[in-house]
Protein backbone atom coordinates (compact mmCIF):
# COMPACT_ATOMS: atom_id res chain seq x y z
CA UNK A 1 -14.82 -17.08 39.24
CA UNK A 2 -16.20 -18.47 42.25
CA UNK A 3 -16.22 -14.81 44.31
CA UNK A 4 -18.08 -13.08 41.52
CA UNK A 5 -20.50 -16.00 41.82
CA UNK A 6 -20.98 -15.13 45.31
CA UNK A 7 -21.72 -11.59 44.41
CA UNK A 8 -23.69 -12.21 41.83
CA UNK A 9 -25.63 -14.84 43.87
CA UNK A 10 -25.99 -11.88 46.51
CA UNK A 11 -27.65 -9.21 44.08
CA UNK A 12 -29.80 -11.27 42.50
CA UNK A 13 -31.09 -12.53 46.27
CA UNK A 14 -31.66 -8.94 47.66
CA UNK A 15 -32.85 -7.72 44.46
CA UNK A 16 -35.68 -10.31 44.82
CA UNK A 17 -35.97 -9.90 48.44
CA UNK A 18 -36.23 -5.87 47.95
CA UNK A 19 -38.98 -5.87 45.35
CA UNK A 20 -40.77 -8.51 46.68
CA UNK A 21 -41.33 -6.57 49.84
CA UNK A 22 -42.25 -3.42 47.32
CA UNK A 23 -44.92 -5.78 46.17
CA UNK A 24 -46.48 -6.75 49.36
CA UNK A 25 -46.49 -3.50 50.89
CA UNK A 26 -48.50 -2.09 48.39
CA UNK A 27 -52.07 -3.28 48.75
CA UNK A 28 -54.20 -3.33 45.56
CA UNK A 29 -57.30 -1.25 45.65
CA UNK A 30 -60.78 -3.16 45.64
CA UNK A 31 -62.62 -3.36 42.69
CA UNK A 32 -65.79 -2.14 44.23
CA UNK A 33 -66.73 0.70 46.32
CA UNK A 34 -69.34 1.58 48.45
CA UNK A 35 -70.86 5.34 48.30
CA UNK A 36 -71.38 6.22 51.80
CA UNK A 37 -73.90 8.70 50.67
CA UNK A 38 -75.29 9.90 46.99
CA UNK A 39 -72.75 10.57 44.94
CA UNK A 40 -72.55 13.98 43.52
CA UNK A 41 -71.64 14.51 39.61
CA UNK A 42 -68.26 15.19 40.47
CA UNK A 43 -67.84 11.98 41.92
CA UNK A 44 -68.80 9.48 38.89
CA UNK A 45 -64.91 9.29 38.53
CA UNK A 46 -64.92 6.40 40.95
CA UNK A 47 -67.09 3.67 39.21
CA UNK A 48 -67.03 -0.02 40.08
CA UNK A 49 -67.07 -2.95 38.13
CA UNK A 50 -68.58 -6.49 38.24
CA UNK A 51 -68.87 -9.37 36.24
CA UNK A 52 -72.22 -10.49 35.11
CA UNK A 53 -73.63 -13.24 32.87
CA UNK A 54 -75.90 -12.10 30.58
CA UNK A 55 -79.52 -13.70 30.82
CA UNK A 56 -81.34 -12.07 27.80
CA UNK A 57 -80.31 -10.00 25.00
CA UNK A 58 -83.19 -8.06 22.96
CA UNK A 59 -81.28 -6.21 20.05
CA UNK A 60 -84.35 -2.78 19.46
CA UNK A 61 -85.23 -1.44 15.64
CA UNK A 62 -86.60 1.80 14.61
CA UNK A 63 -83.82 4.25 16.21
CA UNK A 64 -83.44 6.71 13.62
CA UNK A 65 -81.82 9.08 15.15
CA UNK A 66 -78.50 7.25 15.60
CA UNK A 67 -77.07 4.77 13.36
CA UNK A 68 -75.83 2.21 16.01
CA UNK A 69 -77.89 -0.64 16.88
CA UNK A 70 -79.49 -0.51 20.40
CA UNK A 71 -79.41 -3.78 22.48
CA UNK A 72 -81.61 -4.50 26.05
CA UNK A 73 -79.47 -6.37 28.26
CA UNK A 74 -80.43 -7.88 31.43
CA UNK A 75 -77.63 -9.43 33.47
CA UNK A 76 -76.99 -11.09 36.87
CA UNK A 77 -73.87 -9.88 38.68
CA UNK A 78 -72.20 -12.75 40.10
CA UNK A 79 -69.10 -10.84 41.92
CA UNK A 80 -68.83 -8.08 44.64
CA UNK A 81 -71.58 -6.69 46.85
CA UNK A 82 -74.02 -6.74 44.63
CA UNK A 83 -73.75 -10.03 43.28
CA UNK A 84 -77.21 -12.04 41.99
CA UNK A 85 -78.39 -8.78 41.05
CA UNK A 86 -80.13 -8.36 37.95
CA UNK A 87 -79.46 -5.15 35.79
CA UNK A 88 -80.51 -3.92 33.14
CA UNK A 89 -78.26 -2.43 30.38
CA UNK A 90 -78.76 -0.48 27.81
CA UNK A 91 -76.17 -0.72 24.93
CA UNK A 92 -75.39 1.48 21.90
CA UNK A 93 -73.00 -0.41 18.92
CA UNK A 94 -72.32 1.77 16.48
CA UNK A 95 -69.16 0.00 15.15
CA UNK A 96 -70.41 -3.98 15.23
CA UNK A 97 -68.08 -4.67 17.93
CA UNK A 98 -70.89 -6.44 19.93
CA UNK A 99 -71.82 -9.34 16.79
CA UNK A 100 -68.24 -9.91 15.90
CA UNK A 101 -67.69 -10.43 19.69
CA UNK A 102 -70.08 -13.25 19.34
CA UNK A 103 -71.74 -11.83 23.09
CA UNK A 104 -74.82 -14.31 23.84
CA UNK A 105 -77.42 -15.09 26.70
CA UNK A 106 -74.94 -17.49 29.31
CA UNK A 107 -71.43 -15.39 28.63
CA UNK A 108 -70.06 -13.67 31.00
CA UNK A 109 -69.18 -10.01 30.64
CA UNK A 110 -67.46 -6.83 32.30
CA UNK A 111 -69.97 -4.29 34.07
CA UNK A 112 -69.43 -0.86 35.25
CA UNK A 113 -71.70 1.12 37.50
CA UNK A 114 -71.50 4.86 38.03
CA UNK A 115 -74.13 7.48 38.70
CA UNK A 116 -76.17 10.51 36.90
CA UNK A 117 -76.32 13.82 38.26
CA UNK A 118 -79.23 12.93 40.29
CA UNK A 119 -77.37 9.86 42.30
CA UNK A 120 -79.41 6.94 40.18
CA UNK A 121 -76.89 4.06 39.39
CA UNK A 122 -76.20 3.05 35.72
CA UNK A 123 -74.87 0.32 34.42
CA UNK A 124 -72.67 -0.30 31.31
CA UNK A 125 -71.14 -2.55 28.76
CA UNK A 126 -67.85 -2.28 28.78
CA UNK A 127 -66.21 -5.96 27.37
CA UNK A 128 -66.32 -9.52 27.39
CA UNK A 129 -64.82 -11.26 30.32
CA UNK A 130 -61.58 -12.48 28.93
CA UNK A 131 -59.69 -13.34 31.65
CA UNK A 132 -60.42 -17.22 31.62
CA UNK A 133 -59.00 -17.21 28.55
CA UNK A 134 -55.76 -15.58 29.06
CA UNK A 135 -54.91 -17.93 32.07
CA UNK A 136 -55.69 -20.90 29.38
CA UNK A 137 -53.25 -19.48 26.79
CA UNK A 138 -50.80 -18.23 29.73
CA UNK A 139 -50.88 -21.77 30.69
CA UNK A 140 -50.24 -23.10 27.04
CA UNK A 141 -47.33 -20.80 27.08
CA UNK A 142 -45.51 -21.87 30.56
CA UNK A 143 -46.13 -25.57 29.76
CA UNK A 144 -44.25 -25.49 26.53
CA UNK A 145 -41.65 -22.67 27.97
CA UNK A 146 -41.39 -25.68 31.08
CA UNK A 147 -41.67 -28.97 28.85
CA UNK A 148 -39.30 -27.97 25.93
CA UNK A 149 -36.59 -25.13 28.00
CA UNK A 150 -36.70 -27.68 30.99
CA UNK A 151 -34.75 -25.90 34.16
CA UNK A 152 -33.21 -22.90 31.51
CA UNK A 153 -36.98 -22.54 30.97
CA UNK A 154 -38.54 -22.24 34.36
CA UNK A 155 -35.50 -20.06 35.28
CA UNK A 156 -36.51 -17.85 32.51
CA UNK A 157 -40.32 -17.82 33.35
CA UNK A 158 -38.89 -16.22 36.89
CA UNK A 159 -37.00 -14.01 35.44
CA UNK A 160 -39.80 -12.89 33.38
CA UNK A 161 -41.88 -12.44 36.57
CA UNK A 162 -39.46 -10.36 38.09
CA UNK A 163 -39.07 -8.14 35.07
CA UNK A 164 -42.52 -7.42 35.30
CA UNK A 165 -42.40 -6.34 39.17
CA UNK A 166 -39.56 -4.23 38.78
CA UNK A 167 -40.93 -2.93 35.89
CA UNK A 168 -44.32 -2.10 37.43
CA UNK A 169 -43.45 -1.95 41.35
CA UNK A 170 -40.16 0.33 40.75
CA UNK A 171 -40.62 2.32 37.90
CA UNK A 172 -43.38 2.86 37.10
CA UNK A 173 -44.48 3.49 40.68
CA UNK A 174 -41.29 6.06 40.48
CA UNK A 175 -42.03 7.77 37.30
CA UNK A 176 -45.99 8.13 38.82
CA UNK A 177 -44.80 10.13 42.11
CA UNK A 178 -43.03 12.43 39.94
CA UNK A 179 -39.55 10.59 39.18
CA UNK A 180 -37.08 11.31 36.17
CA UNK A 181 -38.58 9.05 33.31
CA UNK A 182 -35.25 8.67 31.85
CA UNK A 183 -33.34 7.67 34.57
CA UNK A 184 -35.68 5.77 36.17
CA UNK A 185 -36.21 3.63 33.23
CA UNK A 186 -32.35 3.26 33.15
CA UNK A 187 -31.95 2.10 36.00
CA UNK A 188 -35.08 -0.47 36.10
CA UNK A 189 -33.62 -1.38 32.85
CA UNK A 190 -30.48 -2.16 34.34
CA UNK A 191 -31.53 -4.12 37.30
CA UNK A 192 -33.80 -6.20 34.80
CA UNK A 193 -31.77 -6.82 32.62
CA UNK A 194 -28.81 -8.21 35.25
CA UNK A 195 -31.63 -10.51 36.72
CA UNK A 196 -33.28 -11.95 33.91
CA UNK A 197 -30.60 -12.95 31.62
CA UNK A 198 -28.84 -14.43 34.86
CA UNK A 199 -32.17 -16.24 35.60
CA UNK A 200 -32.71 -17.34 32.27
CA UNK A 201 -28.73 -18.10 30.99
CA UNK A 202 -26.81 -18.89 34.63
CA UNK A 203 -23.90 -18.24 36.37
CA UNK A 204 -21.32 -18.57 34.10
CA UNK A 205 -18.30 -16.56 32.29
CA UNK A 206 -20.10 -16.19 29.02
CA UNK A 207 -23.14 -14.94 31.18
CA UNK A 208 -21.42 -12.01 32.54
CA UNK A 209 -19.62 -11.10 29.28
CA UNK A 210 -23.50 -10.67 28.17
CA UNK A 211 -24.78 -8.55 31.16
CA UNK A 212 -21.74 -6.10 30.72
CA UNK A 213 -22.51 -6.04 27.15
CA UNK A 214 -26.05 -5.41 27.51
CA UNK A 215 -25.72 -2.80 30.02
CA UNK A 216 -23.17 -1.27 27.67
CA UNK A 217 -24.72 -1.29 24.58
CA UNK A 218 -28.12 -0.20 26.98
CA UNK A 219 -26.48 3.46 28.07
CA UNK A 220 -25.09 3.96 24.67
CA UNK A 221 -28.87 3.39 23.08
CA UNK A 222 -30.39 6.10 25.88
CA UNK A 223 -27.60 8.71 24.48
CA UNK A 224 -29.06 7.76 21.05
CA UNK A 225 -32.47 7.99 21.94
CA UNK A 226 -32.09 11.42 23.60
CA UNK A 227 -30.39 12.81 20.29
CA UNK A 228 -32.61 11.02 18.08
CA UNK A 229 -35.58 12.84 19.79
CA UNK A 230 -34.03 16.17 20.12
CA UNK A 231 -33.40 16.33 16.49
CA UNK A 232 -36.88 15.39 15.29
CA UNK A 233 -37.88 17.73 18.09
CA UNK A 234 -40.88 15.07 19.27
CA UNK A 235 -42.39 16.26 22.75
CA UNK A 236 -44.14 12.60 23.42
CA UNK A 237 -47.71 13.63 22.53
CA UNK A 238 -47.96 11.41 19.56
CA UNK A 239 -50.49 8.94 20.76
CA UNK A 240 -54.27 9.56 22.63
CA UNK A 241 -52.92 8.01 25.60
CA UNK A 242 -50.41 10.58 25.91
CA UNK A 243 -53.21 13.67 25.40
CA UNK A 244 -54.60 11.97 28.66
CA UNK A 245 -52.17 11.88 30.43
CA UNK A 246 -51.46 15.65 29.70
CA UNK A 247 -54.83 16.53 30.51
CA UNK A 248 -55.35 14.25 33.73
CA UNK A 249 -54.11 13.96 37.42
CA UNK A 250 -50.71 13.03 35.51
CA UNK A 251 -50.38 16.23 33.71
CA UNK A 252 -47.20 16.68 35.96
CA UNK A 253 -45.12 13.28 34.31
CA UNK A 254 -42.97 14.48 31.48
CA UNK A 255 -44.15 13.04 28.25
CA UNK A 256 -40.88 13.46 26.67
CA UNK A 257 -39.03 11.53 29.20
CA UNK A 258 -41.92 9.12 29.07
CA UNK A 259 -40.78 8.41 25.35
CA UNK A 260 -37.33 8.13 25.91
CA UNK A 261 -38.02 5.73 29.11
CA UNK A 262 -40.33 3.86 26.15
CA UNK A 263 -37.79 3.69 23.56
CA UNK A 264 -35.08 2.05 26.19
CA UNK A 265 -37.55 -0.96 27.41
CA UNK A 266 -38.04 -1.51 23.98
CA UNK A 267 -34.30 -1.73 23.32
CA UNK A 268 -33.93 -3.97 26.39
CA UNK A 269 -35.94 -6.37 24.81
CA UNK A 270 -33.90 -7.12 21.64
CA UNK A 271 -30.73 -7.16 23.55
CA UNK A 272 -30.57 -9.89 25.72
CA UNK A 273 -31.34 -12.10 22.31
CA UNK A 274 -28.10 -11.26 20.73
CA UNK A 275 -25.42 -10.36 23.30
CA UNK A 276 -25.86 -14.22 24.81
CA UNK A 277 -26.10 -15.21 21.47
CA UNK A 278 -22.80 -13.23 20.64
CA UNK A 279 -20.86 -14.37 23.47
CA UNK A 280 -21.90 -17.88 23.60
CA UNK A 281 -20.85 -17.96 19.82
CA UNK A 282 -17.24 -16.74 20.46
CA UNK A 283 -17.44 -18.65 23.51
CA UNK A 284 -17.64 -22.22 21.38
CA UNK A 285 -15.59 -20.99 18.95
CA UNK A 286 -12.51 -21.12 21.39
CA UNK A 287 -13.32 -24.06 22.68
CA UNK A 288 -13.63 -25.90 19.46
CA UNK A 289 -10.27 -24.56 18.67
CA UNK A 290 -8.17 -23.03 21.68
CA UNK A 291 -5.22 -22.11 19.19
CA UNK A 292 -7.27 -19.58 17.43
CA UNK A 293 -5.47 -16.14 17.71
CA UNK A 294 -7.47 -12.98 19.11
CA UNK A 295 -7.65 -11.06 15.89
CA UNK A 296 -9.29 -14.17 14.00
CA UNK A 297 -11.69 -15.12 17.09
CA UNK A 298 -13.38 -11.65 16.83
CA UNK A 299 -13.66 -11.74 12.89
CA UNK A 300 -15.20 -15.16 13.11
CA UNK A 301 -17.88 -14.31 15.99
CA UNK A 302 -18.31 -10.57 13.96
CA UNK A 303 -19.26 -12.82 10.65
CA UNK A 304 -21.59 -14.96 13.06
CA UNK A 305 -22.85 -11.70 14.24
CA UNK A 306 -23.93 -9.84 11.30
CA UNK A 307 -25.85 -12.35 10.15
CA UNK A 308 -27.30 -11.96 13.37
CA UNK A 309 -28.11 -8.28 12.66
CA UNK A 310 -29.84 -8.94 10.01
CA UNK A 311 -32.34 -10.93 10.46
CA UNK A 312 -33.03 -9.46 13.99
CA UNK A 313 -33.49 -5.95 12.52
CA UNK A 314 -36.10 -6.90 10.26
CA UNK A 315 -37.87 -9.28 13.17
CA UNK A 316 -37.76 -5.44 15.11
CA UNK A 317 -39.10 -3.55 12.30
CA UNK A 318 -41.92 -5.96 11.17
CA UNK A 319 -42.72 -6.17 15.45
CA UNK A 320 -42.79 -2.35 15.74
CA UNK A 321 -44.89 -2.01 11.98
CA UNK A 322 -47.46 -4.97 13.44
CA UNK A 323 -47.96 -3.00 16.63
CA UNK A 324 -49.32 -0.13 14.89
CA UNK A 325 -50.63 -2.08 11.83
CA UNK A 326 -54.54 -0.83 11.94
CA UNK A 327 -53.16 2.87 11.56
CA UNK A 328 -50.98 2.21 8.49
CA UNK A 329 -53.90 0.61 7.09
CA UNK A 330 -55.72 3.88 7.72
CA UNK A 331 -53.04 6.14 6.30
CA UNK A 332 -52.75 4.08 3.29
CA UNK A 333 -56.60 4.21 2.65
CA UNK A 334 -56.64 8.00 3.20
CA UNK A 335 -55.18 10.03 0.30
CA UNK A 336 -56.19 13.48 2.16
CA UNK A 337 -52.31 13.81 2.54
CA UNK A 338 -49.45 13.38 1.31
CA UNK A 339 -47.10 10.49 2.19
CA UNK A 340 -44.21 13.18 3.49
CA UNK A 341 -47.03 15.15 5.95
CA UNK A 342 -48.15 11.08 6.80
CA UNK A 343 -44.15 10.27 7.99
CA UNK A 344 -43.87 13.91 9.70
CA UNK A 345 -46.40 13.22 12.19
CA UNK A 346 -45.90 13.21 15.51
CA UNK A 347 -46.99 9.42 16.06
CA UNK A 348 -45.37 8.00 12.87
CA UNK A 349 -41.88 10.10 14.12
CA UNK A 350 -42.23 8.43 17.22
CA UNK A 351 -42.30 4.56 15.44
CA UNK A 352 -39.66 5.82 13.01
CA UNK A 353 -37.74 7.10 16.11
CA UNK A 354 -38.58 3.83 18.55
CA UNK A 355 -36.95 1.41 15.41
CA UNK A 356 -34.12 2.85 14.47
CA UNK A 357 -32.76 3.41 18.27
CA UNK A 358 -33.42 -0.45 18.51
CA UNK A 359 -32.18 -1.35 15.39
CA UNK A 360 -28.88 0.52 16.44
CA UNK A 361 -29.04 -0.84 19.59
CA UNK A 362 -28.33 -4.29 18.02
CA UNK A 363 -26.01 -3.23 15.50
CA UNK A 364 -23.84 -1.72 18.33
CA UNK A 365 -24.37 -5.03 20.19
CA UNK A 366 -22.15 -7.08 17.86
CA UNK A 367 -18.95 -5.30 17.77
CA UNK A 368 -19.26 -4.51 21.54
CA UNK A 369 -20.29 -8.18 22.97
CA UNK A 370 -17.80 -9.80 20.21
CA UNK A 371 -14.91 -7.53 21.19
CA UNK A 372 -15.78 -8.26 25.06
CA UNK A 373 -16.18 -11.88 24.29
CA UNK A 374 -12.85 -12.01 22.70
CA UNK A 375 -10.60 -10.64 25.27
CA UNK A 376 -12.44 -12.93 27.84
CA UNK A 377 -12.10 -15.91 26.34
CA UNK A 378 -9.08 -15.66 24.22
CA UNK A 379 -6.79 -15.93 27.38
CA UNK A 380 -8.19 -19.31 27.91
CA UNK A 381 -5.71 -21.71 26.38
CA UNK A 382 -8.01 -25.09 26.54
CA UNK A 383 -11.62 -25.46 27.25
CA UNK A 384 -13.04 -25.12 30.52
């Protein structure tokens, strides 16, 4: 076991080593920009953004020729080259968004200025400043992952980290220059998922009997995907973020392979949960009782397994249903179509599509990690 360690020890160094050096090399763009002369209409594409805190807020009546309410807002930038700069902004709520946000005079707040067709600057609402926040809760969230996982949890905070560069330093950066979707995401799929649930689980027998069943059960969910899709004939245009893309500088990404490349993160992310689950299982099993024959080591871990299944499949299903909760609230309210035109859209396809790949993916985990797990660790005659 000890040369696979080595190799395994290897990959996961130059993997880190490799993206790391993705991530430095690529310098992020400023927020701000200066014009170096008036910018033309054409050229409002390349706004900046600041952070101001808001020093009055006037809310104006008697506009009855639009229904939202009109607020005066006069702000001081306090970032970038304009900072301690007061603006003025005017801001149009026609959906309440600014009360329920609770925005008041001393808050901070996200700015963008572009120009008119003449060159004059404008500035605009566009959100509370929220990061603050999110480096609170983040912090909530690595204390507790740190305090309660202890080293399994730091390692698994890292591997997290890493996920996220390869996912956004390899392939998305890939699928952006033009790249395969599909087998792009495959392979950033693969890579994470070798380095994370080593990270996160260790170098260890029942470790590797995960990772190969992972990356199994992984390949076989693409091939699902891909004839899932085909069937229900989906092109990937089922959500607005899709249209834009299609009508953008990205027009030349395939949306198709887009969703497929979708559906397999997803899947990646339920894995990982029950294949180390799975082998660990048949893993204890043996060493609890090394006389246990082969056949009756896999039916026990299969029993522990489908119990597995089934309460992971409805944790997926209730994830996917809360992600796109607002619009089944909308389609139940509307009764301008039927429930059968509702399910044959393009977007609800997709979801329908997205759940049961993943839900397959972890009912094809079981078997595969259990069987796996089995012939691994039934040649072991007494515990480690």
């Amino acid at each position: 076991m000890s040369k696979y360690r080595t190799l395994i020890y290897a990959f996961l160094f130059f993997t880190f080593l490799f993206f790391s050096s993705i991530y430095s090399a690529q310098a992020q763009e400023p927020t701000t920009t200066t014009p170096t002369s008036t910018p033309s209409f054409s050229e409002t594409a390349s706004d900046e953004f600041y952070r101001a805190k808001i020093l009055t807020i006037k809310e104006e009546v008697g506009h009855e020729e639009t229904v939202a309410s009109v607020y005066t807002i006069e702000a001081q930038i306090t970032n970038g080259l304009e900072k301690d700069t007061v603006v003025t902004i005017t801001h149009y709520d026609s959906t309440g968004s600014f009360e329920k946000r609770n925005m008041g005079v001393g808050d901070t707040v996200v700015l963008t200025k572009t120009y008119d067709y003449t060159g004059t600057p404008l500035y605009y609402l566009m959100d509370v400043y929220r990061v603050p926040a999110l480096y609170f809760i983040s912090g909530v969230f690595f204390f507790l992952a740190v305090w309660f996982g202890r080293k399994k949890g730091i390692t698994s905070i890292l591997g997290l980290a890493l996920s996220f560069v390869i996912l956004i330093k390899f392939v998305v950066a890939k699928i952006l220059d033009g790249s395969d979707p599909l087998l792009i995401s495959l392979i950033g799929a693969t890579i994470i998922a070798v380095v994370s649930i080593y990270l996160a689980h260790g170098l260890q027998k029942r470790t590797t009997v995960a990772v190969i069943s992972t990356l199994i059960t992984l390949w076989l969910s693409a091939g699902l995907a891909w004839i899932f899709v085909s069937l229900t004939r989906l092109t990937g245009f089922g959500t607005e973020e899709a249209f834009l893309l299609a009508t953008g500088p990205l027009s030349h990404i395939d949306l198709r392979g887009l969703l497929l490349a979708a559906i397999i993160i997803g899947a990646l992310g339920v894995l990982d949960d029950i294949t180390t689950a799975q082998a660990a299982t048949i893993d204890e099993i043996k060493k609890a009782n090394p006389a246990v024959s082969f056949v009756q080591l896999y039916k026990h871990g299969l029993s522990v397994g489908q119990e597995h299944i089934s309460s992971l499949i409805n944790t997926l299903v209730l994830a996917y249903a809360g992600a796109s909760f607002p619009l089944l609230l909308l389609f139940q309210y509307s009764h301008l179509q039927p429930a059968w035109v509702v399910v044959n859209s393009e977007f609800m396809a997709e979801e329908i599509v997205r759940t049961l790949v993943g839900s397959s993916a972890l009912i094809l985990a079981v078997p595969i990690t259990t069987l796996l797990a089995t012939y691994t660790f039934s040649k072991r005659k007494s515990p480690d």
